[in-house]
N, C-alpha and C. Protein backbone atom coordinates (compact mmCIF):
# COMPACT_ATOMS: atom_id res chain seq x y z
N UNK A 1 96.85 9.32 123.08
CA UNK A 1 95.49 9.03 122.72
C UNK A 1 95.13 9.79 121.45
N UNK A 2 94.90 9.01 120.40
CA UNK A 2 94.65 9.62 118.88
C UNK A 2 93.10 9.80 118.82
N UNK A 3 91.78 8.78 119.32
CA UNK A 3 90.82 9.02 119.33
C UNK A 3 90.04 8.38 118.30
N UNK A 4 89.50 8.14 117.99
CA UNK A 4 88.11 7.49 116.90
C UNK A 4 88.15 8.68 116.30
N UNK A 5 88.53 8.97 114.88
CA UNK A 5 87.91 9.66 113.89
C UNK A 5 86.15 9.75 113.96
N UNK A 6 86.04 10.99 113.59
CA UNK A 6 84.15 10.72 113.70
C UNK A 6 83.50 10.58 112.72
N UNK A 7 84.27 10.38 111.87
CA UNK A 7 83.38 9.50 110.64
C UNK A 7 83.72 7.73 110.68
N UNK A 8 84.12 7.85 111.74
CA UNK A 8 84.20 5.86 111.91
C UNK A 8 83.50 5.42 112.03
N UNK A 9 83.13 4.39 110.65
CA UNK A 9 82.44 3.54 110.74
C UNK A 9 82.03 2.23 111.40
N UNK A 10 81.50 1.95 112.37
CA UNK A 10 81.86 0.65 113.04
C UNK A 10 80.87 -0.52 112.59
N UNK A 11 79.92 -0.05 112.26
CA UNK A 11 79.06 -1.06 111.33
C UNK A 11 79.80 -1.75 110.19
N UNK A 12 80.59 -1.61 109.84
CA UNK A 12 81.68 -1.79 109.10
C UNK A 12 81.95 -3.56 109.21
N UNK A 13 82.03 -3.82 110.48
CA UNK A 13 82.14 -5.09 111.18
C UNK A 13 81.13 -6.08 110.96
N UNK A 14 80.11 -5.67 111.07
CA UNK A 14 78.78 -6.40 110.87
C UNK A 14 78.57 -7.33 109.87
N UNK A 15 77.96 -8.54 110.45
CA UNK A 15 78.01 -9.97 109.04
C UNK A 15 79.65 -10.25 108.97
N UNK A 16 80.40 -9.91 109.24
CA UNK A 16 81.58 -10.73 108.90
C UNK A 16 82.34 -11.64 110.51
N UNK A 17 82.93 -12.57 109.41
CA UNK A 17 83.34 -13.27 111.14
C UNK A 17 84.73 -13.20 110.87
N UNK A 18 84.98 -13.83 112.38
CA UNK A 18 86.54 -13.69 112.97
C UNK A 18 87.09 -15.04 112.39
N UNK A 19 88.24 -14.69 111.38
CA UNK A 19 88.74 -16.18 110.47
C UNK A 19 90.33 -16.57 111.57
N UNK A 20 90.71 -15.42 112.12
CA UNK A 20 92.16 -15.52 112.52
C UNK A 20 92.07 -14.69 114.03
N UNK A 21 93.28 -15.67 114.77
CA UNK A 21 93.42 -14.63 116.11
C UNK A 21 94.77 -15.07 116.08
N UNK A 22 95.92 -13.43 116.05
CA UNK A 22 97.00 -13.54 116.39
C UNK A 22 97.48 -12.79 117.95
N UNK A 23 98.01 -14.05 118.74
CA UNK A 23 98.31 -13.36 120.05
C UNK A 23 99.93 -13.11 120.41
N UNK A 24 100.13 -12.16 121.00
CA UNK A 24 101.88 -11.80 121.07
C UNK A 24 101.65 -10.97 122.52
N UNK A 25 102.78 -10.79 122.77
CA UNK A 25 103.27 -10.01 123.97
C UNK A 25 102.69 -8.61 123.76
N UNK A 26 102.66 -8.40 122.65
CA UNK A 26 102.77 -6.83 123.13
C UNK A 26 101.44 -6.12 121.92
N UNK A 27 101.30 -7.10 121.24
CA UNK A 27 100.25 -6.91 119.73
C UNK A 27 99.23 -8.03 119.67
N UNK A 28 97.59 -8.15 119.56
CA UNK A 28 97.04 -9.04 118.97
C UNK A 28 96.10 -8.32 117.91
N UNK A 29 96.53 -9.45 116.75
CA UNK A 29 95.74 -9.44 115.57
C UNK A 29 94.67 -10.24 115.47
N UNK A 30 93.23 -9.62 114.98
CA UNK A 30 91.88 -9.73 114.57
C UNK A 30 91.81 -9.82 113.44
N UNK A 31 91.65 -10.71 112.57
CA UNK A 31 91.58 -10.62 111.25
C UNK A 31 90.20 -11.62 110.82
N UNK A 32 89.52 -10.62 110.22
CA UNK A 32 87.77 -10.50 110.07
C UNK A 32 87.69 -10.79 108.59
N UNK A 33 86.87 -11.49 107.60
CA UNK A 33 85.91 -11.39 106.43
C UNK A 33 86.06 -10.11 106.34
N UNK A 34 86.10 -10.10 104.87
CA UNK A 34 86.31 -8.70 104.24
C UNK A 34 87.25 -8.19 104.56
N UNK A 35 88.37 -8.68 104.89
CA UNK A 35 89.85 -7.94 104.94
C UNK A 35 90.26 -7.10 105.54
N UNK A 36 89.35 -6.66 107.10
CA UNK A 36 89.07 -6.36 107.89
C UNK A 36 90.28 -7.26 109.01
N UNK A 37 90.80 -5.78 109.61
CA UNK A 37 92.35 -6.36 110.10
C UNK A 37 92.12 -5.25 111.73
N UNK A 38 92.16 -6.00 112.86
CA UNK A 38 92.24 -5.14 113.99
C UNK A 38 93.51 -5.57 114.49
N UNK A 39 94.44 -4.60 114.87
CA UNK A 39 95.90 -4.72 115.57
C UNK A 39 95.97 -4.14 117.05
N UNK A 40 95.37 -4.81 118.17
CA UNK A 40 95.50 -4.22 119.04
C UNK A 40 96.72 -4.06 120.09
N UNK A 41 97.05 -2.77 120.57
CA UNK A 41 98.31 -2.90 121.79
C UNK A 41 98.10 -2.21 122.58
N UNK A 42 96.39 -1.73 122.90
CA UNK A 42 96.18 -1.43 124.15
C UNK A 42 95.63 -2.37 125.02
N UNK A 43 94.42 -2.07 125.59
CA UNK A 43 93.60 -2.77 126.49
C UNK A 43 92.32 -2.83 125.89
N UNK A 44 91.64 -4.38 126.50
CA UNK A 44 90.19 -4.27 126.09
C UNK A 44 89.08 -4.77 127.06
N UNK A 45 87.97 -5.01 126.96
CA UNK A 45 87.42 -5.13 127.98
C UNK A 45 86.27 -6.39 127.42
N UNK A 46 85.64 -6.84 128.20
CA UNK A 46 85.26 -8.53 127.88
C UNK A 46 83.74 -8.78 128.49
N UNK A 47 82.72 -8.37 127.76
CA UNK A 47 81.17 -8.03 128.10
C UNK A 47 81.19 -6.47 128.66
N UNK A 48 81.31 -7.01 130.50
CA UNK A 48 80.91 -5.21 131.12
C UNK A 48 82.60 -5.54 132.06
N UNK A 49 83.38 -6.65 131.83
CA UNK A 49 84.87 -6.19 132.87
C UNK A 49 85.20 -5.15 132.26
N UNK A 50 86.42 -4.69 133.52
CA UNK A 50 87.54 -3.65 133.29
C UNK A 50 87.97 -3.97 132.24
N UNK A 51 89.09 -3.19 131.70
CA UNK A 51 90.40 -3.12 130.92
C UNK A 51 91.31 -3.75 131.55
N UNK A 52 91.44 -4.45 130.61
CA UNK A 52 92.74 -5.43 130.50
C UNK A 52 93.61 -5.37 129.49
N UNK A 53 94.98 -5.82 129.94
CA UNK A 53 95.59 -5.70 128.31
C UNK A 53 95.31 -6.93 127.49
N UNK A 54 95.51 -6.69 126.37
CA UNK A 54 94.68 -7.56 125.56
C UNK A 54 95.41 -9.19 125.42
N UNK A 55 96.77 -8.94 125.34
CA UNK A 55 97.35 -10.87 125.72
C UNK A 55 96.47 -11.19 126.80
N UNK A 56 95.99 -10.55 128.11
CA UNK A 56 95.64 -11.57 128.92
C UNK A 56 93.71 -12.23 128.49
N UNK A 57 93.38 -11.47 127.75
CA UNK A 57 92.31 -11.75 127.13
C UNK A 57 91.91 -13.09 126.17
N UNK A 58 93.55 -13.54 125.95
CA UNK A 58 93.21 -14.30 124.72
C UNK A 58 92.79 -15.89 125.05
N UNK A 59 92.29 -16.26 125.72
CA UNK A 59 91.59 -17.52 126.20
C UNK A 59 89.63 -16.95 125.91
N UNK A 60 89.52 -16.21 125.91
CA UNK A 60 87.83 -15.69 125.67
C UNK A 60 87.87 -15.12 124.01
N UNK A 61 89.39 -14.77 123.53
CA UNK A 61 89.12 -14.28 122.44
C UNK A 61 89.24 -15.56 121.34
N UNK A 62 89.68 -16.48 121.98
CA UNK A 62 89.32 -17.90 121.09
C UNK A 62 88.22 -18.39 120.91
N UNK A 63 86.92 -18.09 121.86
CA UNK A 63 86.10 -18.34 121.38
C UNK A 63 85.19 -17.39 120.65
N UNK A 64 86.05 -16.71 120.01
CA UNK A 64 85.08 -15.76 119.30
C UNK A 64 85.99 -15.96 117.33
N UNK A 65 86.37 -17.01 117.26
CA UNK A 65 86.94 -17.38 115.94
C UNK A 65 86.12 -17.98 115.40
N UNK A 66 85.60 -17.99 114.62
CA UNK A 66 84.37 -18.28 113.51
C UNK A 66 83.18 -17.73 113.74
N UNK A 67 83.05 -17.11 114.94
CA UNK A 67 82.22 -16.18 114.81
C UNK A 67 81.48 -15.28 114.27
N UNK A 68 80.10 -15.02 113.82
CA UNK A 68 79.92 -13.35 112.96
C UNK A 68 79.79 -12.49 114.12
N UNK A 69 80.27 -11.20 113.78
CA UNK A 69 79.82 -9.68 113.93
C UNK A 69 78.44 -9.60 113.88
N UNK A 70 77.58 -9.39 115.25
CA UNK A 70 76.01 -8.89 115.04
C UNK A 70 76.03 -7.58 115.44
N UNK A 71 76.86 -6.84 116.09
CA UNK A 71 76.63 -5.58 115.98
C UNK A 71 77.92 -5.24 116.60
N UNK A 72 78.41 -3.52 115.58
CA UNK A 72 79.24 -2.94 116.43
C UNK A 72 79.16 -1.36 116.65
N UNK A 73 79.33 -1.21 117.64
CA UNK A 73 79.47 0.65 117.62
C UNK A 73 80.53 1.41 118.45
N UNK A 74 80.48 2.55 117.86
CA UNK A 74 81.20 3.58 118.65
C UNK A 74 80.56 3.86 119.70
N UNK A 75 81.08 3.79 120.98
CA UNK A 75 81.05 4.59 122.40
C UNK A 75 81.83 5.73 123.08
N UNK A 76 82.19 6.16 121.76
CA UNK A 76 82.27 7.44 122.39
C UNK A 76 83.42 7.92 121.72
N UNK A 77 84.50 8.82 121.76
CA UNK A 77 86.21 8.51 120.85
C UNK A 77 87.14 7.98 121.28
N UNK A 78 86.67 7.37 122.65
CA UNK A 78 88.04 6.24 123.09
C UNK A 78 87.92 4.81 123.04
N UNK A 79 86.52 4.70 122.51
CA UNK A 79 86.38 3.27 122.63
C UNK A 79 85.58 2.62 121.95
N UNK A 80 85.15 1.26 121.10
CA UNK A 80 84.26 0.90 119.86
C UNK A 80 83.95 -0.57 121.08
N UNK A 81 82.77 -1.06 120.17
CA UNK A 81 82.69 -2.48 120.55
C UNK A 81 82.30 -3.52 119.31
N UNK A 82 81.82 -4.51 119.49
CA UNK A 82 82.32 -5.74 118.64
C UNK A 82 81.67 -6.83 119.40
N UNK A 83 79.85 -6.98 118.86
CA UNK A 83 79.36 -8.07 119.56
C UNK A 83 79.49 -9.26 118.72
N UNK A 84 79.60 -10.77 118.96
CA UNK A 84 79.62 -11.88 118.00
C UNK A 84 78.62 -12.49 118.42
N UNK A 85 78.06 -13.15 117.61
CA UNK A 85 76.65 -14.24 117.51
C UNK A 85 76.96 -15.22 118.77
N UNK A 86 77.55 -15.56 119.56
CA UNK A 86 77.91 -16.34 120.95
C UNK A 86 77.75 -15.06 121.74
N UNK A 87 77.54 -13.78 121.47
CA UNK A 87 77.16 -12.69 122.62
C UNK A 87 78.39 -12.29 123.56
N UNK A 88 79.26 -12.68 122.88
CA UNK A 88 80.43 -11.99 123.74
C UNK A 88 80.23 -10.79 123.16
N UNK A 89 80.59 -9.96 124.03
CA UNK A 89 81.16 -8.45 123.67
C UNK A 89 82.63 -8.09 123.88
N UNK A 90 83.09 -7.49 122.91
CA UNK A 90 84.46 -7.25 122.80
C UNK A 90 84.75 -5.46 122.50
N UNK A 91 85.31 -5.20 123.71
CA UNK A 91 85.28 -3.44 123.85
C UNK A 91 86.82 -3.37 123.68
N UNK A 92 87.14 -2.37 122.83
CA UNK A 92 88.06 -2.29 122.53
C UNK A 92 88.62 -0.53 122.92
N UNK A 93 89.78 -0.50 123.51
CA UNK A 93 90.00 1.29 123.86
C UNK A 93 91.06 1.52 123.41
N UNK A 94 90.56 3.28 123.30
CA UNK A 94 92.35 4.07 123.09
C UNK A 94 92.49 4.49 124.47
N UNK A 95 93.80 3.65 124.69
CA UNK A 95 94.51 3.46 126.39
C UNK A 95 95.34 4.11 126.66
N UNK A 96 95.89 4.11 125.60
CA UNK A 96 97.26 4.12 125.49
C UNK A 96 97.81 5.55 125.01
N UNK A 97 98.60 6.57 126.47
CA UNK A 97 98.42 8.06 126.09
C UNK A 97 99.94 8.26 125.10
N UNK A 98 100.87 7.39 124.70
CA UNK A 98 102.42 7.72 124.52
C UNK A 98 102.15 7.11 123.19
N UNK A 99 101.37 6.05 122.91
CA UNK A 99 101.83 5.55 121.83
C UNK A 99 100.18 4.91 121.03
N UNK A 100 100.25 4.46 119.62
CA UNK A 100 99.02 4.19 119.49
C UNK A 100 98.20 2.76 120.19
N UNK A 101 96.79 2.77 120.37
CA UNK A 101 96.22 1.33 121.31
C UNK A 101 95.71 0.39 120.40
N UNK A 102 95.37 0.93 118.69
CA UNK A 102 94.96 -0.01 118.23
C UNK A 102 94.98 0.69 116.70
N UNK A 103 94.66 -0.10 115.67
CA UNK A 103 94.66 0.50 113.92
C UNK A 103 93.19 -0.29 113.86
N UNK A 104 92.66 -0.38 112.43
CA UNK A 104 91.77 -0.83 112.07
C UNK A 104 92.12 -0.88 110.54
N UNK A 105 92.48 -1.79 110.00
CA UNK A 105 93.14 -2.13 107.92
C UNK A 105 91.58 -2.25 107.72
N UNK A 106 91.06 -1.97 106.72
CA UNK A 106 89.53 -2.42 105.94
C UNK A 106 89.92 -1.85 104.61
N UNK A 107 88.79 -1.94 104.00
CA UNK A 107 88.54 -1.64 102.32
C UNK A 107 88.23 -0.20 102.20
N UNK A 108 87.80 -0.01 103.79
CA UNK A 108 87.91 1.70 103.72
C UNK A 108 88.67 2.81 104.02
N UNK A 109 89.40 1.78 104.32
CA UNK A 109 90.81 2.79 104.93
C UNK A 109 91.79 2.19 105.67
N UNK A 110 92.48 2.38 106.66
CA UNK A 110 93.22 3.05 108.05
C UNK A 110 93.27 3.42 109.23
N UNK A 111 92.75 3.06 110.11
CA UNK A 111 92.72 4.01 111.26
C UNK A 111 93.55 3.64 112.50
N UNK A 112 93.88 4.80 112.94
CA UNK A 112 95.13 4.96 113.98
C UNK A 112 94.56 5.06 114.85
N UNK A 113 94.33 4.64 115.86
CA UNK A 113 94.28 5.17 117.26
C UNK A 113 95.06 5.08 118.40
C-alpha cells in the first residue's frame, strides 16, 4: 500500500469524460479527456458496494464511456472517487499490500499507488 500522495489532486478529473475503457485480467485502463490515464489492478467499488476487483466491474464501467466527471475526491489515502453525469460513482482503492492497486498518467504528473 503506497497511499494517495497529499497533494493529490482529484479535481483534476472534473469536466472531462471517459473516451476509452480497457479491460484485461489483471489491469483496466481509464482513459479520460485531457490525457488523463487511470491503470487499475486493484479493487473498486460501484456507488456504496464492496470492493471488487476491477475485471468483474466492467459491465457498469461501460456505461460510464462518454461520460463527464462531475465530481471527484479524495477519501482519505487509500481511496479517491470519480462521480459521472449518469451518477454512477466509481471508488477506486489502494488494496493491494505487495504490489501497486492503481497509477494515475495526467499533465500533472504520475502517481503510484
Amino acid at each position: 500500500m503506497n497511499r494517495l500522495p497529499k497533494n493529490f489532486n482529484a479535481e483534476e478529473f472534473v469536466g472531462k469524460t471517459l473516451e476509452q475503457l480497457g479491460i484485461g485480467l489483471f489491469q483496466t485502463q481509464l482513459r479520460f479527456s485531457g490525457k488523463i490515464v487511470v491503470s487499475i489492478e486493484g479493487s473498486v467499488g460501484i456507488d456504496q458496494s464492496k470492493q471488487i476487483p476491477v475485471f468483474e466491474a466492467g459491465s457498469i464501467l461501460l456505461k460510464m464511456i462518454g461520460k463527464r466527471v462531475t465530481k471527484s475526491s479524495v477519501l482519505g489515502e487509500e481511496k479517491f472517487d470519480i462521480i459521472f453525469e449518469n451518477g454512477i460513482r466509481l471508488i477506486i482503492y489502494d488494496s493491494n499490500s505487495t504490489s501497486e492497486s492503481f497509477s494515475i498518467d495526467s499533465p500533472s504528473g504520475i502517481v503510484v499507488v
